[in-house]
C-alpha atoms as a PDB file:
ATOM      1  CA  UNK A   1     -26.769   9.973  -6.741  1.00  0.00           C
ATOM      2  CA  UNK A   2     -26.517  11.254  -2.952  1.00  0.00           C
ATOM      3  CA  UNK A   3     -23.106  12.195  -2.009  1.00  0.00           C
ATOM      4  CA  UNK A   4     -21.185  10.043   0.159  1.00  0.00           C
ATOM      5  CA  UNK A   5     -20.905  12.703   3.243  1.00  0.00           C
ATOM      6  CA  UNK A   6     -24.398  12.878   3.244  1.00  0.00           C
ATOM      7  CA  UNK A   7     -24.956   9.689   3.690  1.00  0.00           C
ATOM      8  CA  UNK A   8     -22.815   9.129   6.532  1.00  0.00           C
ATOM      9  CA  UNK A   9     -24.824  12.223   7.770  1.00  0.00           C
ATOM     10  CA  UNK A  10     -27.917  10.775   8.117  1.00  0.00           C
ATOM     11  CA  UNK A  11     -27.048   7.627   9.396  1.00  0.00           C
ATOM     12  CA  UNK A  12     -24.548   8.820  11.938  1.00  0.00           C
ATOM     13  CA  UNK A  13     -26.843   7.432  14.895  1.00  0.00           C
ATOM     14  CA  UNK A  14     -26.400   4.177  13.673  1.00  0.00           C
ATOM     15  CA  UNK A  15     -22.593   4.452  14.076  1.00  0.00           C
ATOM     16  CA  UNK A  16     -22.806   4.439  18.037  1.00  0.00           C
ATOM     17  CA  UNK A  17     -25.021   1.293  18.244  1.00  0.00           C
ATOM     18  CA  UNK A  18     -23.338  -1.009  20.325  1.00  0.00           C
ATOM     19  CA  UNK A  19     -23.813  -4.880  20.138  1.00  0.00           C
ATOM     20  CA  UNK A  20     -25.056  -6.746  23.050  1.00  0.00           C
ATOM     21  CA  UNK A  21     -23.005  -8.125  25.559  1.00  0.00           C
ATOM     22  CA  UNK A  22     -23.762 -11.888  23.889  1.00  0.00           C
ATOM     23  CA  UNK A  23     -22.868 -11.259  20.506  1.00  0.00           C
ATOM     24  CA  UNK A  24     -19.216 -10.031  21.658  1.00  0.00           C
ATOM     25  CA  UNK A  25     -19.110 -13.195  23.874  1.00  0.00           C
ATOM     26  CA  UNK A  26     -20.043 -15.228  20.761  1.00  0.00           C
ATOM     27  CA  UNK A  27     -17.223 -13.122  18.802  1.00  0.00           C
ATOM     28  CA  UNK A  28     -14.554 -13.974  21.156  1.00  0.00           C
ATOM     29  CA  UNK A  29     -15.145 -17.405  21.402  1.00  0.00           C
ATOM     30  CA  UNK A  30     -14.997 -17.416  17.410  1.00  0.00           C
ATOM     31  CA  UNK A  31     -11.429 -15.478  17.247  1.00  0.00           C
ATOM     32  CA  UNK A  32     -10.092 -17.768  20.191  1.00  0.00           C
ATOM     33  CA  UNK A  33     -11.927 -20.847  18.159  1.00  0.00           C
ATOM     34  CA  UNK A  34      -9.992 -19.763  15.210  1.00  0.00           C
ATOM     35  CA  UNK A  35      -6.770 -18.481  16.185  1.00  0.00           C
ATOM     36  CA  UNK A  36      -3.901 -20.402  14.521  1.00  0.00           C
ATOM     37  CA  UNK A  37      -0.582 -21.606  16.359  1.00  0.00           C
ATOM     38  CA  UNK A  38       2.317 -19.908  15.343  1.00  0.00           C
ATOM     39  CA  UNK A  39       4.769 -21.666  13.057  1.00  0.00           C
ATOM     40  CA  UNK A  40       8.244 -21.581  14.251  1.00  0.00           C
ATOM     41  CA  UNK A  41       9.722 -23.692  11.253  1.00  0.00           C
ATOM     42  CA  UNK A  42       9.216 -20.280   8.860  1.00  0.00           C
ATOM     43  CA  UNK A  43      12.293 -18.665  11.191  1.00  0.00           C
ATOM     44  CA  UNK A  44      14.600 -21.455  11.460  1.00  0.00           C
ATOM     45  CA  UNK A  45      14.084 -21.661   7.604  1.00  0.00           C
ATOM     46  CA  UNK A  46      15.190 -18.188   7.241  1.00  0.00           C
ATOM     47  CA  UNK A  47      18.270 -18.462   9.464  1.00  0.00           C
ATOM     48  CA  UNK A  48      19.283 -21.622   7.456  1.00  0.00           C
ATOM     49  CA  UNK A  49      18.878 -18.849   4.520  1.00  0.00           C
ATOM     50  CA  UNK A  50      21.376 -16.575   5.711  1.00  0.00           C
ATOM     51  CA  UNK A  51      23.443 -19.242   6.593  1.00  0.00           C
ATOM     52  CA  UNK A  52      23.435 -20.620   3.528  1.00  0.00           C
ATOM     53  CA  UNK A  53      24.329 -16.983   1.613  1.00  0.00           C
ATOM     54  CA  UNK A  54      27.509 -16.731   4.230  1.00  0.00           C
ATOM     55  CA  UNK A  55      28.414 -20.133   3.196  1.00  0.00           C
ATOM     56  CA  UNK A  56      28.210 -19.386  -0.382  1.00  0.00           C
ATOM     57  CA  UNK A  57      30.191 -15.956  -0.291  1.00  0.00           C
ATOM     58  CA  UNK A  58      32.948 -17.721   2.078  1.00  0.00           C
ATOM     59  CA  UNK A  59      32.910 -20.352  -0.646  1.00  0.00           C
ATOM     60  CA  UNK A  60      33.461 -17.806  -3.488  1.00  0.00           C
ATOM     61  CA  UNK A  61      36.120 -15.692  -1.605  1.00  0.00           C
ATOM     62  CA  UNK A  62      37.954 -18.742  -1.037  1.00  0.00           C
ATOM     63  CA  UNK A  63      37.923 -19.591  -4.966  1.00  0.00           C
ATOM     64  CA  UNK A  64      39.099 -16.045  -5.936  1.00  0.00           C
ATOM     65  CA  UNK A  65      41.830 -16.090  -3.670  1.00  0.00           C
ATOM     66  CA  UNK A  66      43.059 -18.948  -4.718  1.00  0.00           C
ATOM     67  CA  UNK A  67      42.808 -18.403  -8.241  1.00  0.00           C
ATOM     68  CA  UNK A  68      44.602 -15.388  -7.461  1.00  0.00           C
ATOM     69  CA  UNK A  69      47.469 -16.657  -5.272  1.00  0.00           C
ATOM     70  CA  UNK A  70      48.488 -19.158  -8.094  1.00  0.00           C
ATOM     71  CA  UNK A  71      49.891 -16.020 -10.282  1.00  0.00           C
END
């Protein structure tokens, strides 16, 4: 089994090829083709998140002091 260095040895001209000028106009068009929008509802579902974890400790202070103050 040839080693691995030796293999990228031999073929190390191939590693400078450059593609023509086409087939990175074709590529472009594909990645702008394919590009998806951003979703914006993935952030305002994480702020509602945080919100939601301040609520909840405000919520349990409130209980525990209460609980407390009626001693």
């Amino acid at each position: 089994m040839p080693d691995l260095f030796d293999f990228f040895k031999e073929n190390e001209s191939k590693l400078h090829e450059r593609p023509s000028e086409q087939v990175w106009n074709r590529l472009e068009k594909q990645l702008h083709r394919t590009r998806r929008p951003k979703r914006r509802g993935i952030r305002f579902l994480q702020l509602g998140a945080v919100a939601l974890i301040i609520l909840l400790l405000l919520l349990a202070a409130a209980i525990v002091w209460h609980y407390v103050n009626l001693r």
